[in-house]
N, C-alpha and C. Protein backbone atom coordinates (compact mmCIF):
# COMPACT_ATOMS: atom_id res chain seq x y z
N UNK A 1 15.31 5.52 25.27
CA UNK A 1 14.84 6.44 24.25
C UNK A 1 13.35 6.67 24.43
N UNK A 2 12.96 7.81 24.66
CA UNK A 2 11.74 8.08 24.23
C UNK A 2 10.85 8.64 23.32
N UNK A 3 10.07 7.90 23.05
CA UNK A 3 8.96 8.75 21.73
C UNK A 3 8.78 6.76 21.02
N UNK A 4 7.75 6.90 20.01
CA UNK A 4 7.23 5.43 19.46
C UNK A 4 7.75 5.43 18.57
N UNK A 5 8.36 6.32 17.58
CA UNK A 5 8.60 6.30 16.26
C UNK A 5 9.85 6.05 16.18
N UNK A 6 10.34 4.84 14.91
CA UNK A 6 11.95 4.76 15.12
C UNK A 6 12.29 5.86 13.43
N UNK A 7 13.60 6.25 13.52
CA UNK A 7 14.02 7.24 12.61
C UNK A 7 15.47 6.41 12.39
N UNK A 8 15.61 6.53 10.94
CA UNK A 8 16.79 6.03 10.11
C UNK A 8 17.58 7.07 9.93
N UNK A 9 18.55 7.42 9.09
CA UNK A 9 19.69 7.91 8.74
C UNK A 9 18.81 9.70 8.29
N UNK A 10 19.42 10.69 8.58
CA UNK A 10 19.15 11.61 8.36
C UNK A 10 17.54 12.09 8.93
N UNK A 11 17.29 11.56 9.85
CA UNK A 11 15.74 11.22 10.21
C UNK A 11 14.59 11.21 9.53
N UNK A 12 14.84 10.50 8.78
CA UNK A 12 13.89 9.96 8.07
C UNK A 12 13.45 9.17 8.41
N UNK A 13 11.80 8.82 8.46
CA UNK A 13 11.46 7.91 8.91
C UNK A 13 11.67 6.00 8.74
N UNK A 14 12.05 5.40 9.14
CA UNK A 14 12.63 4.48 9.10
C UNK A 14 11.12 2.98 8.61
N UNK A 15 11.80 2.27 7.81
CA UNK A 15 10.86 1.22 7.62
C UNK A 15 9.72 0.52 8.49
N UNK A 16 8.02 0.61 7.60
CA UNK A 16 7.17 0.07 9.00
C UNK A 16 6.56 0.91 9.12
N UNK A 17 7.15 2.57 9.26
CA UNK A 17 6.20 3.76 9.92
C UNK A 17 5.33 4.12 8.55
N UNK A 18 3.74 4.02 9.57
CA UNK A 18 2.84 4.06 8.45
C UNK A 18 2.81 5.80 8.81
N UNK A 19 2.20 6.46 7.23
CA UNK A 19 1.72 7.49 7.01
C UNK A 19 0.30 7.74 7.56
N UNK A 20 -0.02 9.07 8.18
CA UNK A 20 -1.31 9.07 8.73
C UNK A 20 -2.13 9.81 7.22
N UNK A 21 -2.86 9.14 7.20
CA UNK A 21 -3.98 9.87 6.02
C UNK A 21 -4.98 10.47 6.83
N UNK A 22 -5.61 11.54 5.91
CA UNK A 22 -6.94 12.38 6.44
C UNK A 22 -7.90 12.48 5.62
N UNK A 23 -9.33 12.37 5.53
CA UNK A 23 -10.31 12.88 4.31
C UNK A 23 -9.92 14.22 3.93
N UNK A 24 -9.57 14.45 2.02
CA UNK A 24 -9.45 15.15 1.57
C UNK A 24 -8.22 15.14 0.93
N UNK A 25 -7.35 14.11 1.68
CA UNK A 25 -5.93 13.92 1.28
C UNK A 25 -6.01 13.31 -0.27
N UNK A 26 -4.55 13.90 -1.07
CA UNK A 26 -5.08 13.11 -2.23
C UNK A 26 -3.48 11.96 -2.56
N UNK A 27 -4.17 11.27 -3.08
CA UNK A 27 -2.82 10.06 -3.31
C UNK A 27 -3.19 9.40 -5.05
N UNK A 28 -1.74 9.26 -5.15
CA UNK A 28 -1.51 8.70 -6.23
C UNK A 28 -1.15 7.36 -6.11
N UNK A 29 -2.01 6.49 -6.99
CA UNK A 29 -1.77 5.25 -6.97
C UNK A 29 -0.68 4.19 -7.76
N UNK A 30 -0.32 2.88 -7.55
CA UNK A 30 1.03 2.68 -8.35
C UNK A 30 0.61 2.51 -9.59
N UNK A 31 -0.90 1.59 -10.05
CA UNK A 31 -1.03 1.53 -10.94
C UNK A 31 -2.58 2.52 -11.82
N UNK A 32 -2.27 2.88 -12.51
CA UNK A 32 -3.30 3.80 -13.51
C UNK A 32 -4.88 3.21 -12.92
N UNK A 33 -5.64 4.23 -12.87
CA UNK A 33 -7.43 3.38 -13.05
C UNK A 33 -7.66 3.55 -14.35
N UNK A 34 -8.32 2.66 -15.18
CA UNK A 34 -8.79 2.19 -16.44
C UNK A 34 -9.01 3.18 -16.88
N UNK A 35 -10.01 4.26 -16.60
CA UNK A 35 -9.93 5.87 -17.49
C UNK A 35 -8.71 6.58 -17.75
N UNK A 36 -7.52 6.19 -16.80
CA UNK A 36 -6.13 6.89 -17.25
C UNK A 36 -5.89 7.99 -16.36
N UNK A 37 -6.96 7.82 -15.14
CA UNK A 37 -6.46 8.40 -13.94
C UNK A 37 -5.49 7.87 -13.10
N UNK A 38 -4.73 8.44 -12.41
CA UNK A 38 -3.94 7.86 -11.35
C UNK A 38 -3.88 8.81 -9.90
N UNK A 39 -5.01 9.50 -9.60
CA UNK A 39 -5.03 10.58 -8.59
C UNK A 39 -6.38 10.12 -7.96
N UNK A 40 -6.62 10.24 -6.49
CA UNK A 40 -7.80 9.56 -5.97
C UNK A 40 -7.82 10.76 -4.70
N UNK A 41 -9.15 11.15 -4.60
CA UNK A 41 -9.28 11.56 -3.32
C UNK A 41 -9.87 10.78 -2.45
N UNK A 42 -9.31 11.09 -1.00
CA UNK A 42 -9.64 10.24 0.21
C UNK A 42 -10.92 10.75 1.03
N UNK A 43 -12.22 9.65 0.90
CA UNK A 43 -13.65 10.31 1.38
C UNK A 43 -13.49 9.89 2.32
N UNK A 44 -13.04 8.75 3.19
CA UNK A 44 -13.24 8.02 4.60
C UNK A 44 -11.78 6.99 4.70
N UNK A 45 -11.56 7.67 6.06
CA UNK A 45 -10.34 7.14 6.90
C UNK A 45 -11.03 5.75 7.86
N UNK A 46 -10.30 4.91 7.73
CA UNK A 46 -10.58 4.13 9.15
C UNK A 46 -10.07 2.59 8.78
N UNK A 47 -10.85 1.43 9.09
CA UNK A 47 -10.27 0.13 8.79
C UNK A 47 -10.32 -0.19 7.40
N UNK A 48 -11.01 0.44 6.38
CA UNK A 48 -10.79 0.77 5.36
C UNK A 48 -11.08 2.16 4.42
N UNK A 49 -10.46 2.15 3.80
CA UNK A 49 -10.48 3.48 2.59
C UNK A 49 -11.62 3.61 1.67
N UNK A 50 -12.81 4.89 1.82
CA UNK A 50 -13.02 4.98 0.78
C UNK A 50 -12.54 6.48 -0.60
N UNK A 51 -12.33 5.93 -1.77
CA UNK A 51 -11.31 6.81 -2.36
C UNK A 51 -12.55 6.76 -3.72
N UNK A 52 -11.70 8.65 -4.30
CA UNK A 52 -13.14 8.78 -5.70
C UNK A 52 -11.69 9.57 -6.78
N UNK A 53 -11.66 8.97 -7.90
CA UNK A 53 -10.82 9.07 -9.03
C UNK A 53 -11.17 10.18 -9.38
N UNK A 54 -10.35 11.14 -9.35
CA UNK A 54 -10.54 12.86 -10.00
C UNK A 54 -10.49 13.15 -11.06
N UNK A 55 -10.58 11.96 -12.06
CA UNK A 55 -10.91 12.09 -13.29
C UNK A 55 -11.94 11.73 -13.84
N UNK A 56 -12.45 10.59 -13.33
CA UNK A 56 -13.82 10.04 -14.20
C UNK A 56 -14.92 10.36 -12.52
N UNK A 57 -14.60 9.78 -11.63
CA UNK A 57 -15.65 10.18 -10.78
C UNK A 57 -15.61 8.73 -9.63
N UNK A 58 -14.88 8.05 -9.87
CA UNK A 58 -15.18 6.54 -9.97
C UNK A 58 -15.05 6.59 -8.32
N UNK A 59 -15.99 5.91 -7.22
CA UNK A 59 -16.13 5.29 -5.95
C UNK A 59 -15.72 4.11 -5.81
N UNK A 60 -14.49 4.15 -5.06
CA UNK A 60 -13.71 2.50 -4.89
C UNK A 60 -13.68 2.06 -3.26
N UNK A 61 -13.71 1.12 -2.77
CA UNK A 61 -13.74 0.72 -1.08
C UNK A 61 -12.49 0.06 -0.89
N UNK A 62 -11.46 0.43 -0.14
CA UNK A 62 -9.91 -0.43 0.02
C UNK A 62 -10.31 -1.09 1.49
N UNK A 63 -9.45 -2.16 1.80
CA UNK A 63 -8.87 -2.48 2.56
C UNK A 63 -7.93 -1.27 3.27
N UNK A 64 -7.69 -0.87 4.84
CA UNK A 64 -6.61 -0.26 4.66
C UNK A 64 -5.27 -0.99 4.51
N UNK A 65 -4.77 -2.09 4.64
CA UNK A 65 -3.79 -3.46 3.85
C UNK A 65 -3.09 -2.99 2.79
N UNK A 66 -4.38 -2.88 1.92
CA UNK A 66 -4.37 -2.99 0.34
C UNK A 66 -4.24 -1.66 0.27
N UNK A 67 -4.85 -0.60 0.84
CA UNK A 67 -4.72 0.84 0.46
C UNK A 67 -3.05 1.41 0.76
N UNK A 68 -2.97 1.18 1.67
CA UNK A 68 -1.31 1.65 1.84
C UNK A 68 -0.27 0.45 1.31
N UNK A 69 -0.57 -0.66 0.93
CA UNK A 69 -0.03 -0.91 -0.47
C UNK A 69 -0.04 -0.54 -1.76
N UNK A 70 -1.07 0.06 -2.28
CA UNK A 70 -0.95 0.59 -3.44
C UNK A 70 -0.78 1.73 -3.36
N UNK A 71 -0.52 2.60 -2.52
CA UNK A 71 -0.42 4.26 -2.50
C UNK A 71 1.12 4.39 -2.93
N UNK A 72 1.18 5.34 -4.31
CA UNK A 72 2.67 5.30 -4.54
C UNK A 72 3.40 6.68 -3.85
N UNK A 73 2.16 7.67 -3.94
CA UNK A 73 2.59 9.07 -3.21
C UNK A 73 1.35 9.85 -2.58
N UNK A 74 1.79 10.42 -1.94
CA UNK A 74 0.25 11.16 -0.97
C UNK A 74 0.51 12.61 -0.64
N UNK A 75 -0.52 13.55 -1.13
CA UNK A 75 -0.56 15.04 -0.80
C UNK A 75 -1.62 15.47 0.01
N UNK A 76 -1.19 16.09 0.93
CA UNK A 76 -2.03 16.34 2.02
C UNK A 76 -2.97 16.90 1.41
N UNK A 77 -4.35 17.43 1.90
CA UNK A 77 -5.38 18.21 1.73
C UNK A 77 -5.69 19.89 1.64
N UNK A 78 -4.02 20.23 2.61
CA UNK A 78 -3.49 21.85 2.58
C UNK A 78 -2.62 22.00 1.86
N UNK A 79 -2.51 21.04 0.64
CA UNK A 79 -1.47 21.70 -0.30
C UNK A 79 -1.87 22.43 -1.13
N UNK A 80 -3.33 22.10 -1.46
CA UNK A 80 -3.87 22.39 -3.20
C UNK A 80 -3.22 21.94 -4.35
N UNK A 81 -3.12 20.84 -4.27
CA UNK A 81 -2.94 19.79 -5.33
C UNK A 81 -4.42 19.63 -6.35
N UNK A 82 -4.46 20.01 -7.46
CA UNK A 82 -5.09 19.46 -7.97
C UNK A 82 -4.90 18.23 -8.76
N UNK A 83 -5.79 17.24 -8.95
CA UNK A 83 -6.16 15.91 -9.97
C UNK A 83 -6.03 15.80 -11.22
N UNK A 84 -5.84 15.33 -11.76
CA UNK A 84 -6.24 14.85 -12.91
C UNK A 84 -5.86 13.71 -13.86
């Protein structure tokens, strides 16, 4: 078989395969930030995340570990998703 990526039932991507994030991307997190946001935009990709709450303003630094553990859903940057 060739190609890196393994695919499950209906090809869907199969357990393990990480999502590629981009600055600008926006993701929703599993649990609320203290202002009662749950929407974060993505300022910096790399060994870790930095992400800013589209509601209050708030600058947070992830792990990427910890960041794609807590990401419950993610909208690309060409959707026009807005925050709030």
């Amino acid at each position: 078989m060739s190609g890196s990526r393994s695919y499950g039932i209906m090809g869907v991507p199969a357990l393990g395969v990480k999502r590629a994030y981009q600055v600008g991307d926006v993701v929703e997190m599993r649990k609320p930030h203290p202002c009662g946001g749950a929407a974060w935009e993505v300022l910096r990709v790399g060994i870790d995340f930095r992400i800013r709450c589209l509601r209050c303003g708030r600058l947070a630094m992830l792990e990427r570990r910890d960041f794609e553990r807590k990401v419950k859903a993610a909208h690309t940057a060409d959707a026009g998703v807005e925050g709030g």
